[in-house]
PDB file of N, CA and C in Angstrom:
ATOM      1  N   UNK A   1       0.839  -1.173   0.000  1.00  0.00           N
ATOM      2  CA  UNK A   1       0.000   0.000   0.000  1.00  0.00           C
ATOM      3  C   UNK A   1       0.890   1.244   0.000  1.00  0.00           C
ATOM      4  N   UNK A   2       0.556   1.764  -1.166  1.00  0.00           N
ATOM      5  CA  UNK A   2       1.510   3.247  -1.360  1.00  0.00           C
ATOM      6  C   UNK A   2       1.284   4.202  -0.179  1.00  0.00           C
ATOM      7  N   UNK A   3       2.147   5.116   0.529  1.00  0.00           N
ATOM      8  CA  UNK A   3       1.844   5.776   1.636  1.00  0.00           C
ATOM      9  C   UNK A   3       2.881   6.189   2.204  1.00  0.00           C
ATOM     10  N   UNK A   4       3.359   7.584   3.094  1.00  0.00           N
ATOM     11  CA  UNK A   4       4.713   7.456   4.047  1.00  0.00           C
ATOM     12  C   UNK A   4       4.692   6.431   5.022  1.00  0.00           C
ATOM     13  N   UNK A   5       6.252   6.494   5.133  1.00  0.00           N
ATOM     14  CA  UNK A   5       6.632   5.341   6.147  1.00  0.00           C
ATOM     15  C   UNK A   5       7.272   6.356   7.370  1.00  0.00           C
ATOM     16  N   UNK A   6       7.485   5.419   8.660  1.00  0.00           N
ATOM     17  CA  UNK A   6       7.985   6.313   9.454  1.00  0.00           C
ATOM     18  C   UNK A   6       9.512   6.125   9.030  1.00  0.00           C
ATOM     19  N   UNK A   7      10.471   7.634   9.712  1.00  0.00           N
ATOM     20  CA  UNK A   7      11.838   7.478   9.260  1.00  0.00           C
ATOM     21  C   UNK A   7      12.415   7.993  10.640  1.00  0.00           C
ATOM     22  N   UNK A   8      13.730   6.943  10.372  1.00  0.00           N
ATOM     23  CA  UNK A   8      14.998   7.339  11.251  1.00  0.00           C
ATOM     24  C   UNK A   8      16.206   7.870  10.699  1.00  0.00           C
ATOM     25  N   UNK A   9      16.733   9.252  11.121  1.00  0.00           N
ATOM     26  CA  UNK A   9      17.518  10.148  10.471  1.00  0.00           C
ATOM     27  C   UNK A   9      18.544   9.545  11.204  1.00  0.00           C
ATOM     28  N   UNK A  10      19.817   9.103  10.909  1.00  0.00           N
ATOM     29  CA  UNK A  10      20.345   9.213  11.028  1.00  0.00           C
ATOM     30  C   UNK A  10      21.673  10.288  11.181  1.00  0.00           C
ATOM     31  N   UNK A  11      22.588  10.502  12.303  1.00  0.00           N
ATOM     32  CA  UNK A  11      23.142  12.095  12.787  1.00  0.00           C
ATOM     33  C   UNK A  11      23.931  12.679  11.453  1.00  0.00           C
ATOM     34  N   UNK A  12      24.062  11.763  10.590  1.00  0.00           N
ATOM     35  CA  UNK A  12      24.927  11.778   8.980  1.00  0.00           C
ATOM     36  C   UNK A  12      23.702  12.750   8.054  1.00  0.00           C
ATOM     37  N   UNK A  13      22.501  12.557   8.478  1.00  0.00           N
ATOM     38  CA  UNK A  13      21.722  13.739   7.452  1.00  0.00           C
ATOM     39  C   UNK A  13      21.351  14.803   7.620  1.00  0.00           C
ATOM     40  N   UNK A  14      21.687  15.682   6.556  1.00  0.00           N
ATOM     41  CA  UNK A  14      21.711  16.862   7.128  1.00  0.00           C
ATOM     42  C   UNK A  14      20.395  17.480   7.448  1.00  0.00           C
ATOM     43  N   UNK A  15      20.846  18.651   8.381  1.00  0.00           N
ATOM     44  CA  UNK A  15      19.305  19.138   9.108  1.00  0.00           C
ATOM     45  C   UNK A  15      18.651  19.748   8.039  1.00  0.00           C
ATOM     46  N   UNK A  16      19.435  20.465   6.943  1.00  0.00           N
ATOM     47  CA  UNK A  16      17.898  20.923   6.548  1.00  0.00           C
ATOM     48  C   UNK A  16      16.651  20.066   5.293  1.00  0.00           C
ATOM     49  N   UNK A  17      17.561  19.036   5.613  1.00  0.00           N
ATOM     50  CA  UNK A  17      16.915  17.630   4.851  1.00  0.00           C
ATOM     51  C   UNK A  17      15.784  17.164   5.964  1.00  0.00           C
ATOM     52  N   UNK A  18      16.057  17.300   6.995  1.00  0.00           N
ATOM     53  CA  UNK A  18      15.444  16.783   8.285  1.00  0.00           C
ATOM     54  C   UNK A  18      13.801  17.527   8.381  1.00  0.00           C
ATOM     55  N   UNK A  19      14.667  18.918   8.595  1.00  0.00           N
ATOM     56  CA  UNK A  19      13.676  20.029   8.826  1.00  0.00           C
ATOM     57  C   UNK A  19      12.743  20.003   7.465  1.00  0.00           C
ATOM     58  N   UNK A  20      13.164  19.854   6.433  1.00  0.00           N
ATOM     59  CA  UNK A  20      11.993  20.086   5.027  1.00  0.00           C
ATOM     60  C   UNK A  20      11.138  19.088   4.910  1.00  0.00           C
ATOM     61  N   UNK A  21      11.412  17.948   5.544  1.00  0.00           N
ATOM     62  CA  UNK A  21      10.626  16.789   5.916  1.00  0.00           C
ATOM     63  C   UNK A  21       9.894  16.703   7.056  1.00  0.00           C
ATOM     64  N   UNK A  22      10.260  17.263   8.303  1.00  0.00           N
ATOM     65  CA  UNK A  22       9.226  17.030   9.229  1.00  0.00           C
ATOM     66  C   UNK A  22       8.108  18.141   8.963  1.00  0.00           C
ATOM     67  N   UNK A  23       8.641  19.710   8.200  1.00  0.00           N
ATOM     68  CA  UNK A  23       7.717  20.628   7.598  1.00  0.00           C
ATOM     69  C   UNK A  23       6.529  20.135   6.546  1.00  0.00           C
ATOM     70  N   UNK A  24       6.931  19.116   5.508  1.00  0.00           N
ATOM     71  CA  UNK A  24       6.184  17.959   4.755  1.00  0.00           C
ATOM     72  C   UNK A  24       5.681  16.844   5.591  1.00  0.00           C
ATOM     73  N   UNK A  25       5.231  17.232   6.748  1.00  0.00           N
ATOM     74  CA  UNK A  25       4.513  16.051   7.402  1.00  0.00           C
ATOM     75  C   UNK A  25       4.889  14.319   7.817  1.00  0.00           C
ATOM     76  N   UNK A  26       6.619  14.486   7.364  1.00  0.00           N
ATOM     77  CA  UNK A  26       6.710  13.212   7.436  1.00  0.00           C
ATOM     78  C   UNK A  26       7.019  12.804   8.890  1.00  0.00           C
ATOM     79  N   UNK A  27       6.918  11.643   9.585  1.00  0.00           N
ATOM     80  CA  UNK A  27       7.151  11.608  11.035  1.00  0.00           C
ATOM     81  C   UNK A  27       8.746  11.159  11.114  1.00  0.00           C
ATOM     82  N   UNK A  28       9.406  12.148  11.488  1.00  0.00           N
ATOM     83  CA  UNK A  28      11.063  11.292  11.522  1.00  0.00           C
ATOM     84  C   UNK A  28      11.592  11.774  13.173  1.00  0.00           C
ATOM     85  N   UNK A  29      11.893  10.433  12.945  1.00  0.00           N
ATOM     86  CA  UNK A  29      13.041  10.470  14.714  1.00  0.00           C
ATOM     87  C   UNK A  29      14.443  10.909  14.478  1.00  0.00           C
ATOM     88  N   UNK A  30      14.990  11.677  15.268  1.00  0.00           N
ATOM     89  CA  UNK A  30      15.885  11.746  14.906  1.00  0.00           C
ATOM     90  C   UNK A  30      17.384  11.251  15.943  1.00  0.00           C
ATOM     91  N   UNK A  31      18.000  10.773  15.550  1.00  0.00           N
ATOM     92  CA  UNK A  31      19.243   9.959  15.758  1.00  0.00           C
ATOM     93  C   UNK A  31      19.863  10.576  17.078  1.00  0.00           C
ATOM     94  N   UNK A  32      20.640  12.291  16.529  1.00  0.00           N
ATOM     95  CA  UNK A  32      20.397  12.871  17.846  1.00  0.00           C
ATOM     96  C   UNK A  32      20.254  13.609  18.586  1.00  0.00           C
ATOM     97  N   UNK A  33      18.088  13.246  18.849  1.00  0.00           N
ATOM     98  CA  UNK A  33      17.938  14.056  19.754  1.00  0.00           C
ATOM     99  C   UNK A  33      17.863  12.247  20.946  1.00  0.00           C
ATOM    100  N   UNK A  34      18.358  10.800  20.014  1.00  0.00           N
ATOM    101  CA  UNK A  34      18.214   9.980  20.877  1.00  0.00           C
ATOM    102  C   UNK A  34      19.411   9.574  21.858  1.00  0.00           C
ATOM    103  N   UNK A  35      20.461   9.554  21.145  1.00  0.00           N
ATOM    104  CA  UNK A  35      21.972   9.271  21.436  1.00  0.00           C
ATOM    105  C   UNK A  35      22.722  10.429  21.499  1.00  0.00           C
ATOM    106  N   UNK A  36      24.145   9.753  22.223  1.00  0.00           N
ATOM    107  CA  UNK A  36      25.289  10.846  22.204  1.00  0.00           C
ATOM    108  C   UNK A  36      26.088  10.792  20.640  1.00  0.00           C
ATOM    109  N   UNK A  37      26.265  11.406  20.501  1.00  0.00           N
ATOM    110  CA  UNK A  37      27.566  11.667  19.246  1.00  0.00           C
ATOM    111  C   UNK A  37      27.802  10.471  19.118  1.00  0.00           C
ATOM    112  N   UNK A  38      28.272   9.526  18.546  1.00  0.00           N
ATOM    113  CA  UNK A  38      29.365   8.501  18.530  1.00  0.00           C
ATOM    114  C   UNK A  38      29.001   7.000  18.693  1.00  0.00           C
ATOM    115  N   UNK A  39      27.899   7.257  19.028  1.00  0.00           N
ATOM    116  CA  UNK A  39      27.034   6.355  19.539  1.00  0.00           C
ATOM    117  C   UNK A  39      26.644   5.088  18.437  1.00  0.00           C
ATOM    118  N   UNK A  40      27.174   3.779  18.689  1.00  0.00           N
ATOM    119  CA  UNK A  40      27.885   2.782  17.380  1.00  0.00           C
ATOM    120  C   UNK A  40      26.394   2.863  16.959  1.00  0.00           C
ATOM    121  N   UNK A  41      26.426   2.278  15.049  1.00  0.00           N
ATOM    122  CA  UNK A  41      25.604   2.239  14.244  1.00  0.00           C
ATOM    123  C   UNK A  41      24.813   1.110  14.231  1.00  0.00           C
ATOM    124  N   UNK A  42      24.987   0.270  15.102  1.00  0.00           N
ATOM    125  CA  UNK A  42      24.181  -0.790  15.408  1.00  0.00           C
ATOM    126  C   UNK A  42      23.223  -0.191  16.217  1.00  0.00           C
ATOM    127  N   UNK A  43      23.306   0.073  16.698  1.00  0.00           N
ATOM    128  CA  UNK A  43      22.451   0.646  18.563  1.00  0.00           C
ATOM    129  C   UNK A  43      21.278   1.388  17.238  1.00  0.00           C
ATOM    130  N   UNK A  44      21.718   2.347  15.983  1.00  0.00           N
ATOM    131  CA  UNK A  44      20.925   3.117  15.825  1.00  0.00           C
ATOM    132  C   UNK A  44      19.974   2.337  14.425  1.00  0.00           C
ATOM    133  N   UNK A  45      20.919   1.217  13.941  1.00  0.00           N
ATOM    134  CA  UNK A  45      19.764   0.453  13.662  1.00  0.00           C
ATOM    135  C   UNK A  45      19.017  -0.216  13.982  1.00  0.00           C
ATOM    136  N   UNK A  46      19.378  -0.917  14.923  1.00  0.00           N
ATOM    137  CA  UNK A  46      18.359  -2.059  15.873  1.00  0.00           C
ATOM    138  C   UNK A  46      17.413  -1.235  16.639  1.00  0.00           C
ATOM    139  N   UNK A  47      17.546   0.540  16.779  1.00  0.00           N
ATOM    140  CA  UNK A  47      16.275   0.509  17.195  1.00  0.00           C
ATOM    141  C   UNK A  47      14.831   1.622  16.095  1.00  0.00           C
ATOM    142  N   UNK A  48      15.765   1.052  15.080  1.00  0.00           N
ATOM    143  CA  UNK A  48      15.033   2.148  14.242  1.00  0.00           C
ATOM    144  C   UNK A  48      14.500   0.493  13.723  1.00  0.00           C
ATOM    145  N   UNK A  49      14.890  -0.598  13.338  1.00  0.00           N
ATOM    146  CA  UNK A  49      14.046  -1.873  13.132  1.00  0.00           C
ATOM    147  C   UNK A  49      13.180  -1.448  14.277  1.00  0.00           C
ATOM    148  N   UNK A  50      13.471  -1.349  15.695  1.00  0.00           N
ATOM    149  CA  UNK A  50      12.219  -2.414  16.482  1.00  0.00           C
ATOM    150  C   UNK A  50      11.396  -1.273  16.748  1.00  0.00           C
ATOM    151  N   UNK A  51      11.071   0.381  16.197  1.00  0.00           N
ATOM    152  CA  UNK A  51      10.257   1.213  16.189  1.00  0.00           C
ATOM    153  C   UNK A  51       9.605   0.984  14.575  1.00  0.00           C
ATOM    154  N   UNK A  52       9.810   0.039  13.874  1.00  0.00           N
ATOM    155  CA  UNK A  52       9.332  -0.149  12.727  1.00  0.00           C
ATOM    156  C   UNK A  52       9.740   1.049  11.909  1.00  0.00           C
ATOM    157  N   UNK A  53      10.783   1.390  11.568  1.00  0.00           N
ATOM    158  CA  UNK A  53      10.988   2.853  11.166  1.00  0.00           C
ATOM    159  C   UNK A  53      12.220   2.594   9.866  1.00  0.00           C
ATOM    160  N   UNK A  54      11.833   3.288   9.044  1.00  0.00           N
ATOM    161  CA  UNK A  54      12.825   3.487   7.872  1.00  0.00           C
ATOM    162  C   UNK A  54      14.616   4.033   8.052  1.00  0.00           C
ATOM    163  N   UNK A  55      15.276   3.190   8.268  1.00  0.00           N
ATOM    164  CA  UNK A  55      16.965   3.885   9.114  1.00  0.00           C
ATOM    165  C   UNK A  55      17.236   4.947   7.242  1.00  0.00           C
ATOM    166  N   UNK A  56      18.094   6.657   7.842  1.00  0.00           N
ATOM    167  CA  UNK A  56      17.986   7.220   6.552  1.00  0.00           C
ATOM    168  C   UNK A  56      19.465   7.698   6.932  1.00  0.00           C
ATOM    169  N   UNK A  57      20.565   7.924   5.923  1.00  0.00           N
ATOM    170  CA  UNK A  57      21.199   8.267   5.692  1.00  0.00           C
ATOM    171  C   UNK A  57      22.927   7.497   4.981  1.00  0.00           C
ATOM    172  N   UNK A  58      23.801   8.425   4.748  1.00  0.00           N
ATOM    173  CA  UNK A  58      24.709   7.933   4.194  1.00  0.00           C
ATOM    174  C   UNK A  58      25.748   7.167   4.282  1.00  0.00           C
ATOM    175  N   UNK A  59      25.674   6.676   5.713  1.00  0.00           N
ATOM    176  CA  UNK A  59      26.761   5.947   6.470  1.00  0.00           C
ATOM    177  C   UNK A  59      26.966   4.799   5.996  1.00  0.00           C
ATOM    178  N   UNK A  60      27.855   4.342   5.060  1.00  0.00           N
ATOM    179  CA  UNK A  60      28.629   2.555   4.428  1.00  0.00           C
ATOM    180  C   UNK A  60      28.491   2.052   5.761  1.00  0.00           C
ATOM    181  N   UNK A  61      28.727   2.313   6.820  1.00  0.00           N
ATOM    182  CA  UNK A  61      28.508   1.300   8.056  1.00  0.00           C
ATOM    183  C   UNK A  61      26.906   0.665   8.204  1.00  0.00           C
ATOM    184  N   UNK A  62      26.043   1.978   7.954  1.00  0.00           N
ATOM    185  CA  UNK A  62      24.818   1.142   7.955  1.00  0.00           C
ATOM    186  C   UNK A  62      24.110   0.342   7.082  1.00  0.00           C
ATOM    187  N   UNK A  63      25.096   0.824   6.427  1.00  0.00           N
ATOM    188  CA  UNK A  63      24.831   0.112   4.523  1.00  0.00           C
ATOM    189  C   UNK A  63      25.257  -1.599   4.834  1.00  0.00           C
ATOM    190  N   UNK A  64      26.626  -1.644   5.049  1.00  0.00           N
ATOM    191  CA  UNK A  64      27.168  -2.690   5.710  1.00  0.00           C
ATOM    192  C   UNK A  64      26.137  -3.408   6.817  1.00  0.00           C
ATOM    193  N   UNK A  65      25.417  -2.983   7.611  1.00  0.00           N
ATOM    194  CA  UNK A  65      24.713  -3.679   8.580  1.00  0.00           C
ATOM    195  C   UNK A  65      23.498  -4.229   8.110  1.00  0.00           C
ATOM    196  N   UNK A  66      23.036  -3.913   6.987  1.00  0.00           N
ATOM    197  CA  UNK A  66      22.151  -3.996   6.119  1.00  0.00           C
ATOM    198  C   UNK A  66      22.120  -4.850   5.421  1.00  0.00           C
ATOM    199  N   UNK A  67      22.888  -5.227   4.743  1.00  0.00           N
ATOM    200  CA  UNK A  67      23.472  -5.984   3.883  1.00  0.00           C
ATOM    201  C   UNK A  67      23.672  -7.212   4.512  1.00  0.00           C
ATOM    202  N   UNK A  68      24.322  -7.205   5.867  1.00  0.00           N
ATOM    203  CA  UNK A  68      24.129  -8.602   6.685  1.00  0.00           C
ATOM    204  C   UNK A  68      22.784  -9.038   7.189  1.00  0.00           C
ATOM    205  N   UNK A  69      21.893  -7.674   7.331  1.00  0.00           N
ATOM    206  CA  UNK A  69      20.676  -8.544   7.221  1.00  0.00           C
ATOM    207  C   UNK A  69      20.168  -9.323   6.182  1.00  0.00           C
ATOM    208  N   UNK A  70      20.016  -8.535   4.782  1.00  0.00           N
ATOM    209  CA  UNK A  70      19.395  -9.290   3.884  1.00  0.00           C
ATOM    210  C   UNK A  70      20.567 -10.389   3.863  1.00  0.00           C
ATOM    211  N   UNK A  71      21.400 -11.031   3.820  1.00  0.00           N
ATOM    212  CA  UNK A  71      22.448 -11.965   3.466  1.00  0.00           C
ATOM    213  C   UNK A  71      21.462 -13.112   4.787  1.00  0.00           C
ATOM    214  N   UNK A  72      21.524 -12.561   5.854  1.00  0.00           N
ATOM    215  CA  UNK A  72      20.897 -14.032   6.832  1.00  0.00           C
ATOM    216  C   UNK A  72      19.320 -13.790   6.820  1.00  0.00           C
ATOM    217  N   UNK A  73      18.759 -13.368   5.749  1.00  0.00           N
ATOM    218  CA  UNK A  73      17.481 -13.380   5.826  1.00  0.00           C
ATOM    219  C   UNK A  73      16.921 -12.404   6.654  1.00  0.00           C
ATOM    220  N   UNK A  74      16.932 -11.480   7.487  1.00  0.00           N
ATOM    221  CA  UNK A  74      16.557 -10.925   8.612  1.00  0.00           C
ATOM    222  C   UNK A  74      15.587  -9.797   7.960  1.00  0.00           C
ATOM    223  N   UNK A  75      14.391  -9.696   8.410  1.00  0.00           N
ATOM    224  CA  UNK A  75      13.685  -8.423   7.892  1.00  0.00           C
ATOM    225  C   UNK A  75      13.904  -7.225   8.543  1.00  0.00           C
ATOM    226  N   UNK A  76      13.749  -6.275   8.016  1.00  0.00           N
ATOM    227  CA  UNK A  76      13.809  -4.680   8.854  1.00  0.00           C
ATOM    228  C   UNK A  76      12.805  -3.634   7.527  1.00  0.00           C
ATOM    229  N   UNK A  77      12.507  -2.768   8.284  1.00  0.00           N
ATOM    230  CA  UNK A  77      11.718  -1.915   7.760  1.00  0.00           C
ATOM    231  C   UNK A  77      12.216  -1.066   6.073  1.00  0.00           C
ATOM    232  N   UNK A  78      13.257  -1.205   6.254  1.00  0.00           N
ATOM    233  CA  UNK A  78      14.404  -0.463   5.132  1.00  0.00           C
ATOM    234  C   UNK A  78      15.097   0.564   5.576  1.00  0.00           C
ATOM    235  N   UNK A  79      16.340   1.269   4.752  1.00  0.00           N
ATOM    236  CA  UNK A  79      17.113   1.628   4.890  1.00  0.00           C
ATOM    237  C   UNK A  79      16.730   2.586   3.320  1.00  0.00           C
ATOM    238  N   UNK A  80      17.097   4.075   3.432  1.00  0.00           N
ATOM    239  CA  UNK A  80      17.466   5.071   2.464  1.00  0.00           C
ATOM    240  C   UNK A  80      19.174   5.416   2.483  1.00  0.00           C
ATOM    241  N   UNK A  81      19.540   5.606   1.794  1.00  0.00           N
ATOM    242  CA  UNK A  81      20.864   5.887   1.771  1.00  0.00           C
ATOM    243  C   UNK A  81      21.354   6.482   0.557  1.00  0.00           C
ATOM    244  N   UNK A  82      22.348   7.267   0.500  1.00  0.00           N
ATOM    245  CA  UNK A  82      23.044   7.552  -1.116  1.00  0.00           C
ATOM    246  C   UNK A  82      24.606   7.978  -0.505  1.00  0.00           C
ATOM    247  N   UNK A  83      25.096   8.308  -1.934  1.00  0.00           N
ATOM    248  CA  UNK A  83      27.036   7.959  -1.951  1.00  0.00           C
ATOM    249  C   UNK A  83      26.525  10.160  -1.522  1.00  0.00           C
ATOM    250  N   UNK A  84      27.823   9.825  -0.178  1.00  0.00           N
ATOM    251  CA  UNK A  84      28.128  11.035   0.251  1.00  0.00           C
ATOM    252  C   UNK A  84      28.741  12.086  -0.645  1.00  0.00           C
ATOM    253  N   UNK A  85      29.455  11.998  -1.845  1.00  0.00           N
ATOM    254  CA  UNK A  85      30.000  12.641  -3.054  1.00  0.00           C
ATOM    255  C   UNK A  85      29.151  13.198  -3.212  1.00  0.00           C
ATOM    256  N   UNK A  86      27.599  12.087  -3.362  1.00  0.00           N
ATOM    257  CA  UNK A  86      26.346  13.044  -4.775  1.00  0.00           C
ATOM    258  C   UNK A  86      25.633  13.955  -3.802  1.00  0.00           C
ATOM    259  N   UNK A  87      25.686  14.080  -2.433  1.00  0.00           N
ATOM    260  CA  UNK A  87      25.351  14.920  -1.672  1.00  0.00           C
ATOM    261  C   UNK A  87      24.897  16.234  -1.920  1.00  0.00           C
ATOM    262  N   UNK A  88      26.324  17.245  -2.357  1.00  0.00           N
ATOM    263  CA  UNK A  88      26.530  18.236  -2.581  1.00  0.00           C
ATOM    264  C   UNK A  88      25.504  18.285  -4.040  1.00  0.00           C
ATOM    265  N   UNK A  89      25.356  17.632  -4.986  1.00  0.00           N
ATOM    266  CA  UNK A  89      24.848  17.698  -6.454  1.00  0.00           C
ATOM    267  C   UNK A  89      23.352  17.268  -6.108  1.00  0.00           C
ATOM    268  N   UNK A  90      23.005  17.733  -4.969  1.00  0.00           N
ATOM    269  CA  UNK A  90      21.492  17.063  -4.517  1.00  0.00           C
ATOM    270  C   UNK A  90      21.162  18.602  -3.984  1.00  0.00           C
ATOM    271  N   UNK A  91      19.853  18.884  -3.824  1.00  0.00           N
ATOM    272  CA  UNK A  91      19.378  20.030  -3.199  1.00  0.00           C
ATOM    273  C   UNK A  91      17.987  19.334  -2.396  1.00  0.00           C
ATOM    274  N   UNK A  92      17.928  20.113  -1.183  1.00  0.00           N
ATOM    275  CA  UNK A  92      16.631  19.599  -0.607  1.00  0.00           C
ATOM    276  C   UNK A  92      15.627  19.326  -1.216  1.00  0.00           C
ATOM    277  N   UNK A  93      15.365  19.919  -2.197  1.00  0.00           N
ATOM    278  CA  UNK A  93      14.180  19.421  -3.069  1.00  0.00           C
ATOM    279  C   UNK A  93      14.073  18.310  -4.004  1.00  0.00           C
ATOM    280  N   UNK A  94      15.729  17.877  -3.952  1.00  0.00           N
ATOM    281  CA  UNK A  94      15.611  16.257  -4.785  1.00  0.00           C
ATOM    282  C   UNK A  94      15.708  15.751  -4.252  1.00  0.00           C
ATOM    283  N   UNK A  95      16.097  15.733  -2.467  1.00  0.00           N
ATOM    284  CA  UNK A  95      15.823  14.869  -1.309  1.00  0.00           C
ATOM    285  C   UNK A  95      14.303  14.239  -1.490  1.00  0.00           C
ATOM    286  N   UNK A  96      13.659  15.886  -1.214  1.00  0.00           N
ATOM    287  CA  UNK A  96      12.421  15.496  -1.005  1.00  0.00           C
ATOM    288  C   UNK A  96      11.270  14.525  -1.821  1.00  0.00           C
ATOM    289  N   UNK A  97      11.343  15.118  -3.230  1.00  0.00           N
ATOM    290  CA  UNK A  97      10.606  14.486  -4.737  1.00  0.00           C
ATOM    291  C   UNK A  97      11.158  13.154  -4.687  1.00  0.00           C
ATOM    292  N   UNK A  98      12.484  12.727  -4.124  1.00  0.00           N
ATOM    293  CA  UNK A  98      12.463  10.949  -4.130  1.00  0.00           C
ATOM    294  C   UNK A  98      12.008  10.478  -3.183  1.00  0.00           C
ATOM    295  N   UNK A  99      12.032  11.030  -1.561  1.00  0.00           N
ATOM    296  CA  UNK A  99      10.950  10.632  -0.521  1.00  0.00           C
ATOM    297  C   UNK A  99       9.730  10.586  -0.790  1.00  0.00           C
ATOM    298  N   UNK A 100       9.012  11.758  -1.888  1.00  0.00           N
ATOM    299  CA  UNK A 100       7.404  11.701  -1.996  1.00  0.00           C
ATOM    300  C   UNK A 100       7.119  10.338  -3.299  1.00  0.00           C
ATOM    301  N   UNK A 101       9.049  10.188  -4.140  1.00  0.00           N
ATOM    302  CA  UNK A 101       8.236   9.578  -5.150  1.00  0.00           C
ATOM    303  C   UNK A 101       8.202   7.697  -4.526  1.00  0.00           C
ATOM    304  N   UNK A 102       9.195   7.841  -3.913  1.00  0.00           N
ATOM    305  CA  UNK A 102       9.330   6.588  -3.275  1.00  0.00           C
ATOM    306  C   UNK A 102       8.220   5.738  -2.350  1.00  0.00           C
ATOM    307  N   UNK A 103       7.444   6.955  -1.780  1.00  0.00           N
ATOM    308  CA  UNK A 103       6.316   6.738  -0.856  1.00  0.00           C
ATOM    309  C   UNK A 103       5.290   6.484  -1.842  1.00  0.00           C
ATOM    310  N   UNK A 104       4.865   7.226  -2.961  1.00  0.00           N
ATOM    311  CA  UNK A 104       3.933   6.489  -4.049  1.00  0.00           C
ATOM    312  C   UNK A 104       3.915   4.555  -4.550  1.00  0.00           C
ATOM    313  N   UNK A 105       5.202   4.315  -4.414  1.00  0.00           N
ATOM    314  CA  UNK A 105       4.941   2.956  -4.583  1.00  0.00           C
ATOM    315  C   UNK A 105       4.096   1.847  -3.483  1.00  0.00           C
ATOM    316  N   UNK A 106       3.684   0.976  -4.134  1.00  0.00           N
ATOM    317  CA  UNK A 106       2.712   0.054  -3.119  1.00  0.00           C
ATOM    318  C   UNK A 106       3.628  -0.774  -2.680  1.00  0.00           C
ATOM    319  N   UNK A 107       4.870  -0.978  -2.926  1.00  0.00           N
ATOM    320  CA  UNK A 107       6.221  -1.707  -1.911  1.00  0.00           C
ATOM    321  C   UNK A 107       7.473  -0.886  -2.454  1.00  0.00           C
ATOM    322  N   UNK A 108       7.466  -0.201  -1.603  1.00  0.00           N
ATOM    323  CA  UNK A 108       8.994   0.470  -1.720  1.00  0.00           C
ATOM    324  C   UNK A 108      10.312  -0.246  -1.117  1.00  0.00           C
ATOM    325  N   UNK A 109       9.925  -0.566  -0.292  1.00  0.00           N
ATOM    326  CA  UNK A 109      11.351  -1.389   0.284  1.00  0.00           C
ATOM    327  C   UNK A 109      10.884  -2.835  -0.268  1.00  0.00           C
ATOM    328  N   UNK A 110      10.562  -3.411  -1.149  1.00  0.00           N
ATOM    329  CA  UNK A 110      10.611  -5.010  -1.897  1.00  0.00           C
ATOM    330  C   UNK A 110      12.231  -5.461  -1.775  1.00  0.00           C
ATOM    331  N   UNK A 111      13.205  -4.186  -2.303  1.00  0.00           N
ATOM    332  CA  UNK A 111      14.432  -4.838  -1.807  1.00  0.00           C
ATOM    333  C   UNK A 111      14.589  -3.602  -0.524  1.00  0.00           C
ATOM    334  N   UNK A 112      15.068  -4.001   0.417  1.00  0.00           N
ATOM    335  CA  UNK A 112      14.747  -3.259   1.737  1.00  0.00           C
ATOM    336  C   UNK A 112      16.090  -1.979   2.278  1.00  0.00           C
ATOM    337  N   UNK A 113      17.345  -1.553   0.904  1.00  0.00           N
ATOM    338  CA  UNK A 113      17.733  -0.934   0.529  1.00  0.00           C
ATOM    339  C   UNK A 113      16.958  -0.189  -0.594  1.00  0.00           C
ATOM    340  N   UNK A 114      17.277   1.323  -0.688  1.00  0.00           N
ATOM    341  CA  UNK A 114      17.100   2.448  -1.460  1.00  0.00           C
ATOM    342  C   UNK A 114      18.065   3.314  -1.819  1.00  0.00           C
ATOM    343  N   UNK A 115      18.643   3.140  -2.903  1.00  0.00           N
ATOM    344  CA  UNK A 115      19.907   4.338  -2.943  1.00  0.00           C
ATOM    345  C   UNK A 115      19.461   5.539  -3.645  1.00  0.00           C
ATOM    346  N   UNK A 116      19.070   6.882  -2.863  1.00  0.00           N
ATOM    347  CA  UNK A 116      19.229   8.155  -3.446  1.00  0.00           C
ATOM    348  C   UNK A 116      20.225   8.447  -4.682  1.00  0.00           C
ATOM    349  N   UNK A 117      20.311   8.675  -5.598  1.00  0.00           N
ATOM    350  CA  UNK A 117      21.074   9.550  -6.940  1.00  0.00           C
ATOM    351  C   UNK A 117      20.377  11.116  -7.499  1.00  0.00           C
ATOM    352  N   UNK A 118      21.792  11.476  -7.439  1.00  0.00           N
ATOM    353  CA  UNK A 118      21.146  13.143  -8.387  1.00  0.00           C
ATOM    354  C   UNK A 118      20.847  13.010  -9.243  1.00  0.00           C
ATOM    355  N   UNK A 119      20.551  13.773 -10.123  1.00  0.00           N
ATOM    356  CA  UNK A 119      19.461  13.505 -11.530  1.00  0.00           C
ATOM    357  C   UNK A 119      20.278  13.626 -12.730  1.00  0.00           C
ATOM    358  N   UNK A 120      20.516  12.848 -13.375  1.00  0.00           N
ATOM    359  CA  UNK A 120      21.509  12.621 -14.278  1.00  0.00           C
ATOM    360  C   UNK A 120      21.534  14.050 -15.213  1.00  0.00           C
TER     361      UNK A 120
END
């Protein structure tokens, strides 16, 4: 069923990606107003799985943790992510148009990775 999902920001995305999204109604937790700084990337996926929540940002570590789920089968809500390079060649508003276009699908996480890209 096409629709937003809830999201977990991870401390890697930037705020005004954060802020243009919770202004667009989306419900996101954020990383940290939960933890200290530093605070390992497990801790912040395992509890963005067990709040049923979408883990978001650019960290290869969480990419990596991810990846060992789908490898032992393990479900989780999904993961958004893109290469920290295309960052800069992104503007909040192509953040946003792939969050609204991504939420249009009736299974967005089918594979339970999403990689953000700038627009060719």
């Amino acid at each position: 069923m096409a629709g937003r999902f809830l999201l977990y920001a991870d401390a890697d995305v930037p705020g005004q990606i954060v802020e243009a999204l919770i202004r667009r109604g989306w419900d996101v937790v954020r990383a940290v107003d939960l933890y200290p700084e530093g605070t390992d990337d497990h801790v912040h996926f395992e509890r963005a799985v067990r709040e049923g929540r979408v883990l978001v940002g650019p960290d290869e570590d969480q990419e990596l943790l991810a990846l060992r789920w789908v490898e032992k089968g393990r479900t989780f809500p999904g993961l958004i992510t893109w290469e920290r390079e295309h960052e800069h060649r992104m503007s909040v508003g192509d953040f946003l148009r792939q969050f609204e276009a991504l939420a249009e699908h009736d299974e967005p996480f089918q594979y339970p990775i999403v990689y953000f890209k700038p627009r060719a």
